[in-house]
PDB file of N, CA and C in Angstrom:
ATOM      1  N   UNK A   1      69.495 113.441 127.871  1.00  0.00           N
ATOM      2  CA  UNK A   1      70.774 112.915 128.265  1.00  0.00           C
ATOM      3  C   UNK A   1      71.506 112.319 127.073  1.00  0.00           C
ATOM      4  N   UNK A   2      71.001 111.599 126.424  1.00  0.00           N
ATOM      5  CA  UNK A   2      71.474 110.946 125.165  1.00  0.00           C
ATOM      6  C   UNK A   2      71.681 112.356 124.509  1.00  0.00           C
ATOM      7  N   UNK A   3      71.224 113.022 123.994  1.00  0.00           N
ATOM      8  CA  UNK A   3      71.614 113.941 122.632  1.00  0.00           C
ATOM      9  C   UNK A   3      72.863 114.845 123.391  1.00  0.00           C
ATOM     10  N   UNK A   4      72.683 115.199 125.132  1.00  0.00           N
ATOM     11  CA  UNK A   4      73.967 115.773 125.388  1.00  0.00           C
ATOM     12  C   UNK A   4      75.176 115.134 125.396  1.00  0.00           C
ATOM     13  N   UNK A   5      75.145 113.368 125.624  1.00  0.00           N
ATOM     14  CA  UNK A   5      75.938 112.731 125.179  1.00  0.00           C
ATOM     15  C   UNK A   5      76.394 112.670 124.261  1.00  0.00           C
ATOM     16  N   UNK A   6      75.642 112.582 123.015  1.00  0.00           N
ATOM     17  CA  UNK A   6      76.148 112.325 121.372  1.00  0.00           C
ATOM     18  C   UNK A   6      76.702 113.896 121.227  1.00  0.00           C
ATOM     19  N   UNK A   7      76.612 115.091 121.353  1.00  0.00           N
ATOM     20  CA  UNK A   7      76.592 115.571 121.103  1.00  0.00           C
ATOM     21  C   UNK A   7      78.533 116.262 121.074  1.00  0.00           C
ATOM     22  N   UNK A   8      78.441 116.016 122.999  1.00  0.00           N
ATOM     23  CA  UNK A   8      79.596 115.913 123.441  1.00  0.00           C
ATOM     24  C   UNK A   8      80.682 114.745 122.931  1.00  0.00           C
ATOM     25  N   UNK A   9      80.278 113.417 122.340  1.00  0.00           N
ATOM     26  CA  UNK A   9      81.390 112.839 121.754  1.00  0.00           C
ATOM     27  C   UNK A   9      81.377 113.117 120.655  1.00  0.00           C
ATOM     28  N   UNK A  10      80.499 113.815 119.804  1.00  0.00           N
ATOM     29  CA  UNK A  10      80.993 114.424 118.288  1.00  0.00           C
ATOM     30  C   UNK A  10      82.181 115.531 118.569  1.00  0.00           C
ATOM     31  N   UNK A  11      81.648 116.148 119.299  1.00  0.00           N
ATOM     32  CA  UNK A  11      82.665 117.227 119.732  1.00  0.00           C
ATOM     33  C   UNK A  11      84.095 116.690 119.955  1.00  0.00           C
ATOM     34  N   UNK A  12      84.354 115.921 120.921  1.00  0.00           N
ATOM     35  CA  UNK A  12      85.611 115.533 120.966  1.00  0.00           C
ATOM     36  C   UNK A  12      85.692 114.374 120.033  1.00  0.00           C
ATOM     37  N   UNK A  13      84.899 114.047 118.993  1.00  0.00           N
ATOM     38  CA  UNK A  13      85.448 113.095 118.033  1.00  0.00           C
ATOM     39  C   UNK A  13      86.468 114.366 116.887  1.00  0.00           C
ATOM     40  N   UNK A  14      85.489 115.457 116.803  1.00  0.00           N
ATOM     41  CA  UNK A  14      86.221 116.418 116.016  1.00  0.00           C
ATOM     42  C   UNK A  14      87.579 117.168 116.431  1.00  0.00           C
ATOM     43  N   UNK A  15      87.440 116.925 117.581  1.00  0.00           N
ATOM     44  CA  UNK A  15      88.963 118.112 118.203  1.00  0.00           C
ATOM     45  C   UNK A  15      89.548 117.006 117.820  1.00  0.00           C
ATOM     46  N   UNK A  16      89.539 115.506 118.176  1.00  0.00           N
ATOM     47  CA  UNK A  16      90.544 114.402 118.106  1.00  0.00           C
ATOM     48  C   UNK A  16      91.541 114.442 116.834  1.00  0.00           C
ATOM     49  N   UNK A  17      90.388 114.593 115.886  1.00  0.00           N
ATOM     50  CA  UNK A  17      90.493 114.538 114.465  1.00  0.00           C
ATOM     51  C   UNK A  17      91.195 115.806 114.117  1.00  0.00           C
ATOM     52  N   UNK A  18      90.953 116.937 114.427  1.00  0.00           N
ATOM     53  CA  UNK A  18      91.499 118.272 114.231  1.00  0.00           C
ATOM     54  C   UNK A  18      92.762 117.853 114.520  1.00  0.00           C
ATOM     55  N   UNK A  19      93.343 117.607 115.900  1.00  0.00           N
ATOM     56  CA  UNK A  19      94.781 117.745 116.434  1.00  0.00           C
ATOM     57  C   UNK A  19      95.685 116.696 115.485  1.00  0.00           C
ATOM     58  N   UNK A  20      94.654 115.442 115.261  1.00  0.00           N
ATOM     59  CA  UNK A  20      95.551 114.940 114.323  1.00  0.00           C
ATOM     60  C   UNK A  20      96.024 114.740 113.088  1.00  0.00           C
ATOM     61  N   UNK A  21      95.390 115.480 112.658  1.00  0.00           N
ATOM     62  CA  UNK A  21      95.540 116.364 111.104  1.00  0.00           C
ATOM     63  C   UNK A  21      96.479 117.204 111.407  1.00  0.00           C
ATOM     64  N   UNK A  22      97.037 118.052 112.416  1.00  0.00           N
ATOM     65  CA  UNK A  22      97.783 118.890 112.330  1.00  0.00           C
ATOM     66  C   UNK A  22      99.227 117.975 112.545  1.00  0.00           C
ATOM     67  N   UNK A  23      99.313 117.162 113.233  1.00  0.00           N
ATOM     68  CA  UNK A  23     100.660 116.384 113.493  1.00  0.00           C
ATOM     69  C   UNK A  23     100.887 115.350 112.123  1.00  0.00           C
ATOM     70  N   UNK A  24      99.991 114.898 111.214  1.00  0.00           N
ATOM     71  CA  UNK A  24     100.064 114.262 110.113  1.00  0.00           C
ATOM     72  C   UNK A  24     100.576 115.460 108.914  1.00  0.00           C
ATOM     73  N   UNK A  25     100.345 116.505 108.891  1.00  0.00           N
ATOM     74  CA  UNK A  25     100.608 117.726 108.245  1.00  0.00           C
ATOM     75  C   UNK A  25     102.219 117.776 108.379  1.00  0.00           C
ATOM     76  N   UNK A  26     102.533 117.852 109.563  1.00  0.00           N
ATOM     77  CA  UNK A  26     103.926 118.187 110.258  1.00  0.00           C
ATOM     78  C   UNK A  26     104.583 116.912 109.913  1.00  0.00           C
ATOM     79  N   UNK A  27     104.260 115.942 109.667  1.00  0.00           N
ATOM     80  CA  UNK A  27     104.834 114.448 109.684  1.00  0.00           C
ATOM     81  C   UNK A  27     105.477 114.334 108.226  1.00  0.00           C
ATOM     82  N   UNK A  28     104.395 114.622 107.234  1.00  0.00           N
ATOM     83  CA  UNK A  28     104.252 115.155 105.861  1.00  0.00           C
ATOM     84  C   UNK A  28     105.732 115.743 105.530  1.00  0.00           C
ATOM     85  N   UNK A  29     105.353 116.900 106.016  1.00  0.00           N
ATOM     86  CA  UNK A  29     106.778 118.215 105.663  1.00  0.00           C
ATOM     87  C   UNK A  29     107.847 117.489 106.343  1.00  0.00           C
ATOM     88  N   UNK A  30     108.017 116.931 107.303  1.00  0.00           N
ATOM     89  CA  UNK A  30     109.474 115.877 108.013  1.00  0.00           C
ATOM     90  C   UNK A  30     109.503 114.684 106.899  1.00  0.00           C
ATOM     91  N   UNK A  31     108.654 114.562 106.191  1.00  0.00           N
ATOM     92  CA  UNK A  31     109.126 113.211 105.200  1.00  0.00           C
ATOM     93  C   UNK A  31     109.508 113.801 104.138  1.00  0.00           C
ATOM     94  N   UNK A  32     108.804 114.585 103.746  1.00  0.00           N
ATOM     95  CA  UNK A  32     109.345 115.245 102.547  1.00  0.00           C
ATOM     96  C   UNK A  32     110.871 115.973 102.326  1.00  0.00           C
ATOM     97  N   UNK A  33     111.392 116.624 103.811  1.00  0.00           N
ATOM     98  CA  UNK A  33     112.522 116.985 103.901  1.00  0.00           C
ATOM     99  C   UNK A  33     113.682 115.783 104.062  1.00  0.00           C
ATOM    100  N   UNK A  34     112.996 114.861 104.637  1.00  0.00           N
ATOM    101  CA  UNK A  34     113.651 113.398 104.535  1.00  0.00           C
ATOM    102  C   UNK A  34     114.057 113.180 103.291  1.00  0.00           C
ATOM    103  N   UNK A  35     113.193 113.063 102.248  1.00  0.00           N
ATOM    104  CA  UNK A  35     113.266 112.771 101.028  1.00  0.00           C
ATOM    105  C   UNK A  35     114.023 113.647 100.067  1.00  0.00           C
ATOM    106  N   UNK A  36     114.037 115.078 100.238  1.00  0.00           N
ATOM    107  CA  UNK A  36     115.087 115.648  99.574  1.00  0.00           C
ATOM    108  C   UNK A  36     116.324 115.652 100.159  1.00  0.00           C
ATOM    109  N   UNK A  37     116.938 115.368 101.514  1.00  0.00           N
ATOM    110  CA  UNK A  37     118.077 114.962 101.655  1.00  0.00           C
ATOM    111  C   UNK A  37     118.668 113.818 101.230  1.00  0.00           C
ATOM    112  N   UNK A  38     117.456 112.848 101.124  1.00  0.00           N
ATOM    113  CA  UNK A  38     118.137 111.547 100.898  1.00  0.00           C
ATOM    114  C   UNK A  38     118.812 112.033  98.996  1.00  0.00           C
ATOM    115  N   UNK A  39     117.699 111.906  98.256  1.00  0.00           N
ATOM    116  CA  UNK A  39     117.657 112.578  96.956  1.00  0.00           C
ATOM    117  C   UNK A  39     119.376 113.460  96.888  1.00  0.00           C
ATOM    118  N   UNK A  40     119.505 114.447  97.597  1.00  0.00           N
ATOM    119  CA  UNK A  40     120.584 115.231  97.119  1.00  0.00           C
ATOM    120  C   UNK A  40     122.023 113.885  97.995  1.00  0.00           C
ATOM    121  N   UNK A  41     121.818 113.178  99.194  1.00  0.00           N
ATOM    122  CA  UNK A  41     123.058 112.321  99.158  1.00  0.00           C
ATOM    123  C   UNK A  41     122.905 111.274  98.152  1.00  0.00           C
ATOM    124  N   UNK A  42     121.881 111.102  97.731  1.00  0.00           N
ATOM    125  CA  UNK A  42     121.794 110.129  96.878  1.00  0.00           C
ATOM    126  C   UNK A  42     122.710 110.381  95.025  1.00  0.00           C
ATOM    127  N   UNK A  43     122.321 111.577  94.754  1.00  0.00           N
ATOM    128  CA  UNK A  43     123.298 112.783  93.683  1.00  0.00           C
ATOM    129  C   UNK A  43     124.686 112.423  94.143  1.00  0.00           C
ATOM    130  N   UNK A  44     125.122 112.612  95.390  1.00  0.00           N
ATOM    131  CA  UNK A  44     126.564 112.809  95.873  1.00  0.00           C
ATOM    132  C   UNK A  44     127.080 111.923  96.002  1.00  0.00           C
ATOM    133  N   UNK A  45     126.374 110.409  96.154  1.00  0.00           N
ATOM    134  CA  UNK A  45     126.992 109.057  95.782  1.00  0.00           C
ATOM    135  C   UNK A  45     127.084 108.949  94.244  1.00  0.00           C
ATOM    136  N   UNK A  46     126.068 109.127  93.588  1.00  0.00           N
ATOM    137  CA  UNK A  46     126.456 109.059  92.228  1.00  0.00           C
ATOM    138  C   UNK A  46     127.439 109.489  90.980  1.00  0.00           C
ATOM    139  N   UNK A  47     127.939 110.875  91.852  1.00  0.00           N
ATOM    140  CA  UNK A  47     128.692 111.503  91.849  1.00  0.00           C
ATOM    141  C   UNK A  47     130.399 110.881  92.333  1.00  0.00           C
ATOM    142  N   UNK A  48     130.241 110.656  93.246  1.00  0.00           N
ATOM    143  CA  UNK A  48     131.698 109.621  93.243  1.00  0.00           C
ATOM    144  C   UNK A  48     131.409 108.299  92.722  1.00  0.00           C
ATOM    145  N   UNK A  49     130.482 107.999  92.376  1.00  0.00           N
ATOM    146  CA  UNK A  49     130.914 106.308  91.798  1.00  0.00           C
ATOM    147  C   UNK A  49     131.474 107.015  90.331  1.00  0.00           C
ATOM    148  N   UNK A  50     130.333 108.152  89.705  1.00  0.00           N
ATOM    149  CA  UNK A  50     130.767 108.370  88.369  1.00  0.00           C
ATOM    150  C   UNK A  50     132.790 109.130  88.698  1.00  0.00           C
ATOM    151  N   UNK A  51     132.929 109.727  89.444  1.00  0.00           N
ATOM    152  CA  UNK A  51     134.864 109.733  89.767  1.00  0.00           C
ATOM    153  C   UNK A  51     135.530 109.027  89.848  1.00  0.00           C
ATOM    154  N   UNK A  52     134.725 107.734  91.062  1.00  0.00           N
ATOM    155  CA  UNK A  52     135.789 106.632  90.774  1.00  0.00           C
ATOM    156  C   UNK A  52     135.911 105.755  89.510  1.00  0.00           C
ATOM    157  N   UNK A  53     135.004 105.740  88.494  1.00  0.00           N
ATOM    158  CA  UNK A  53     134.456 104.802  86.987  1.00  0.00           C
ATOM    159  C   UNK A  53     135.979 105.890  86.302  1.00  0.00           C
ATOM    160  N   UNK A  54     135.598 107.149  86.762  1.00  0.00           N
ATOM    161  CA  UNK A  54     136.493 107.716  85.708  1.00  0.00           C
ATOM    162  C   UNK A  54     138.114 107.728  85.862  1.00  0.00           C
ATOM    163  N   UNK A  55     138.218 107.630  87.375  1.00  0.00           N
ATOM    164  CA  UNK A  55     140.025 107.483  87.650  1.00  0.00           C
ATOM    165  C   UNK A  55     140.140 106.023  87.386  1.00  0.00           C
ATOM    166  N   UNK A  56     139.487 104.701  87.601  1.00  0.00           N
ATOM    167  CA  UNK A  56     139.494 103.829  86.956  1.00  0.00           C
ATOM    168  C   UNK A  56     139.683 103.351  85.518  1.00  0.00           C
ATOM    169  N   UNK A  57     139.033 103.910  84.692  1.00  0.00           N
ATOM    170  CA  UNK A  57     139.385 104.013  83.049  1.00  0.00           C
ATOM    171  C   UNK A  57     140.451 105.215  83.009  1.00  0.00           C
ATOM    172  N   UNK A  58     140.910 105.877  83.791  1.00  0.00           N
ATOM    173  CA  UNK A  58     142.475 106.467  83.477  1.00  0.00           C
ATOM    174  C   UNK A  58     143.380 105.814  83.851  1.00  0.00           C
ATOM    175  N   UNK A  59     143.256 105.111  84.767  1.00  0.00           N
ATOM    176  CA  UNK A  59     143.913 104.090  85.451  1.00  0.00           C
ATOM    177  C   UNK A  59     144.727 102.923  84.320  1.00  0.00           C
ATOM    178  N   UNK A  60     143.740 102.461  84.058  1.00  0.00           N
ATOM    179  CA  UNK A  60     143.675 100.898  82.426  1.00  0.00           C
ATOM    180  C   UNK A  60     144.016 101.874  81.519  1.00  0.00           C
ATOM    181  N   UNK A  61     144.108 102.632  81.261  1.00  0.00           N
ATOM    182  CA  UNK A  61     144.717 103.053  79.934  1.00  0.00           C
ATOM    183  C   UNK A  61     146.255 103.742  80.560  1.00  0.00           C
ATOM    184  N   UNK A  62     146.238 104.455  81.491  1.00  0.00           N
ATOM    185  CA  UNK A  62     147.848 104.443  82.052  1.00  0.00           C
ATOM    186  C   UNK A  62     148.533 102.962  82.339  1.00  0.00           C
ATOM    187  N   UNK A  63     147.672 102.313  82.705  1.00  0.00           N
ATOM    188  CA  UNK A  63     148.265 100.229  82.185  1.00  0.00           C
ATOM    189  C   UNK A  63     148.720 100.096  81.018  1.00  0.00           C
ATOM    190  N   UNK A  64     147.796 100.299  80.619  1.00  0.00           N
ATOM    191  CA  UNK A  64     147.734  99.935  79.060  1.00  0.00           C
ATOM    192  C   UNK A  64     148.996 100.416  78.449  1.00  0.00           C
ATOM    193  N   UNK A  65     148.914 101.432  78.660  1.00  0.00           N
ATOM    194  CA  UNK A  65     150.130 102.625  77.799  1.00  0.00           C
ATOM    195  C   UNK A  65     151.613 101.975  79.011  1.00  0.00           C
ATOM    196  N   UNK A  66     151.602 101.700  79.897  1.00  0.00           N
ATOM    197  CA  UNK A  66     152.967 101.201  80.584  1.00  0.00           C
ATOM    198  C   UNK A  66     153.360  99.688  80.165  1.00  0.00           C
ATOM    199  N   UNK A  67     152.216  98.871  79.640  1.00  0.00           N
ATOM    200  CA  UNK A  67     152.469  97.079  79.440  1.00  0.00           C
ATOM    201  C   UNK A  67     152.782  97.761  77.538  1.00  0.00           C
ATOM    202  N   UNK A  68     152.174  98.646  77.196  1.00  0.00           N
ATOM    203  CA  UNK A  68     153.141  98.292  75.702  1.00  0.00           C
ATOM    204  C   UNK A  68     154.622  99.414  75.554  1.00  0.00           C
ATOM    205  N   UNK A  69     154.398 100.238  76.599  1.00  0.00           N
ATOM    206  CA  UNK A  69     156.167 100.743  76.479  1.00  0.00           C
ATOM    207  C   UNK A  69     157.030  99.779  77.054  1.00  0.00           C
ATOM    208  N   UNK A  70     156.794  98.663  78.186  1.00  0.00           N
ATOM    209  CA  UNK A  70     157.357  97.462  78.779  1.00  0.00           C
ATOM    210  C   UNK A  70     157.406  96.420  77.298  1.00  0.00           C
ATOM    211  N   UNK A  71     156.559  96.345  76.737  1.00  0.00           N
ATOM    212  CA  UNK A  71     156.811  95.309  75.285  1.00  0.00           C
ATOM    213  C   UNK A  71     157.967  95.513  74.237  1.00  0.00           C
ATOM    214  N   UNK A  72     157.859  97.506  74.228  1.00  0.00           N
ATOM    215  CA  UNK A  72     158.538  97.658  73.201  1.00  0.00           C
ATOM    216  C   UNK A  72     160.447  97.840  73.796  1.00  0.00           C
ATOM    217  N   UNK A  73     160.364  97.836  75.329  1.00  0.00           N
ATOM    218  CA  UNK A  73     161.315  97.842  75.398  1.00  0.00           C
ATOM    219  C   UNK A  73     161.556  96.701  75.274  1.00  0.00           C
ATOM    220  N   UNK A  74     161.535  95.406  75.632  1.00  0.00           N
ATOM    221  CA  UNK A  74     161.820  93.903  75.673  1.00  0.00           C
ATOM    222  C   UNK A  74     162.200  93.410  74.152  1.00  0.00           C
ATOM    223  N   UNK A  75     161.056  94.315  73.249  1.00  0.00           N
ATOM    224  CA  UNK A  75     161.776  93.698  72.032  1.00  0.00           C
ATOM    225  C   UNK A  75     162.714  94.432  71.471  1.00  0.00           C
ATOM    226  N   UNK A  76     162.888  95.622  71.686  1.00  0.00           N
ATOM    227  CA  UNK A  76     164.546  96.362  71.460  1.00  0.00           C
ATOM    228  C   UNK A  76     165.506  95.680  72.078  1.00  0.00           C
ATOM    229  N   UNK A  77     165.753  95.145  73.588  1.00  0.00           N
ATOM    230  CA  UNK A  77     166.707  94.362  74.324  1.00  0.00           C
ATOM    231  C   UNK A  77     166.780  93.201  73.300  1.00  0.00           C
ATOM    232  N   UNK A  78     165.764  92.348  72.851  1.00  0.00           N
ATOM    233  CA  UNK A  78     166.142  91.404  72.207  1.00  0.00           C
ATOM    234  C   UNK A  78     166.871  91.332  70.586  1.00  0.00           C
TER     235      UNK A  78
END
Protein backbone atom coordinates (compact mmCIF):
# COMPACT_ATOMS: atom_id res chain seq x y z
CA UNK A 1 0.00 0.00 0.00
CA UNK A 2 2.69 2.45 0.88
CA UNK A 3 4.93 1.97 -2.31
CA UNK A 4 1.47 2.23 -4.42
CA UNK A 5 1.03 5.34 -2.59
CA UNK A 6 4.51 6.88 -3.02
CA UNK A 7 4.53 5.84 -6.14
CA UNK A 8 1.26 7.46 -7.27
CA UNK A 9 2.26 10.88 -5.61
CA UNK A 10 5.60 10.90 -7.49
CA UNK A 11 3.58 10.55 -10.42
CA UNK A 12 1.41 13.40 -9.93
CA UNK A 13 4.26 15.30 -8.24
CA UNK A 14 5.79 15.04 -11.89
CA UNK A 15 2.72 15.86 -14.15
CA UNK A 16 2.33 18.91 -11.54
CA UNK A 17 5.74 19.93 -12.31
CA UNK A 18 5.51 19.13 -16.09
CA UNK A 19 2.29 21.42 -16.60
CA UNK A 20 4.05 24.00 -14.83
CA UNK A 21 7.02 24.33 -16.68
CA UNK A 22 5.01 24.66 -19.64
CA UNK A 23 2.95 27.85 -18.42
CA UNK A 24 6.36 29.37 -16.91
CA UNK A 25 7.83 28.81 -20.56
CA UNK A 26 4.75 30.74 -22.00
CA UNK A 27 5.04 33.39 -19.17
CA UNK A 28 8.80 33.76 -20.25
CA UNK A 29 8.01 34.52 -24.07
CA UNK A 30 4.90 37.11 -22.70
CA UNK A 31 7.71 38.92 -20.71
CA UNK A 32 10.06 38.99 -23.09
CA UNK A 33 7.61 40.41 -25.73
CA UNK A 34 6.70 42.81 -22.91
CA UNK A 35 10.12 43.86 -22.83
CA UNK A 36 10.76 44.50 -26.42
CA UNK A 37 7.76 46.66 -26.69
CA UNK A 38 8.52 48.52 -23.83
CA UNK A 39 12.35 48.86 -25.27
CA UNK A 40 11.08 50.03 -28.83
CA UNK A 41 8.35 52.79 -26.91
CA UNK A 42 10.99 53.46 -24.85
CA UNK A 43 13.36 54.48 -28.43
CA UNK A 44 10.15 56.50 -29.43
CA UNK A 45 10.16 58.61 -26.30
CA UNK A 46 13.67 59.27 -26.73
CA UNK A 47 13.16 60.12 -29.91
CA UNK A 48 10.83 63.06 -29.25
CA UNK A 49 12.53 64.38 -26.25
CA UNK A 50 15.74 64.37 -28.65
CA UNK A 51 12.93 66.72 -31.33
CA UNK A 52 11.73 68.60 -28.78
CA UNK A 53 15.78 69.51 -27.30
CA UNK A 54 16.17 70.26 -30.98
CA UNK A 55 13.10 72.70 -31.90
CA UNK A 56 14.02 74.16 -28.56
CA UNK A 57 17.70 75.19 -29.40
CA UNK A 58 16.13 76.50 -32.80
CA UNK A 59 13.83 78.18 -30.94
CA UNK A 60 16.81 80.39 -28.56
CA UNK A 61 18.71 81.03 -31.38
CA UNK A 62 15.57 82.34 -33.54
CA UNK A 63 15.40 84.59 -29.95
CA UNK A 64 18.51 85.25 -30.04
CA UNK A 65 18.76 86.40 -33.67
CA UNK A 66 15.17 88.55 -33.09
CA UNK A 67 16.51 90.39 -29.44
CA UNK A 68 19.73 91.54 -31.49
CA UNK A 69 17.86 92.69 -34.80
CA UNK A 70 15.36 94.48 -31.96
CA UNK A 71 18.87 96.10 -30.46
CA UNK A 72 20.14 97.10 -33.66
CA UNK A 73 17.09 98.65 -34.59
CA UNK A 74 16.74 100.79 -31.26
CA UNK A 75 20.15 101.98 -31.73
CA UNK A 76 19.63 103.24 -35.37
CA UNK A 77 16.23 105.07 -33.98
CA UNK A 78 18.47 106.61 -31.50
Amino acid sequence: MRKTFAVALMLTASLGLAACDKKSEDKAQDANQHAEQAQQDMNKAQDKVNDAAKENAEAAKAQAESNAAAQDEAAKKQ
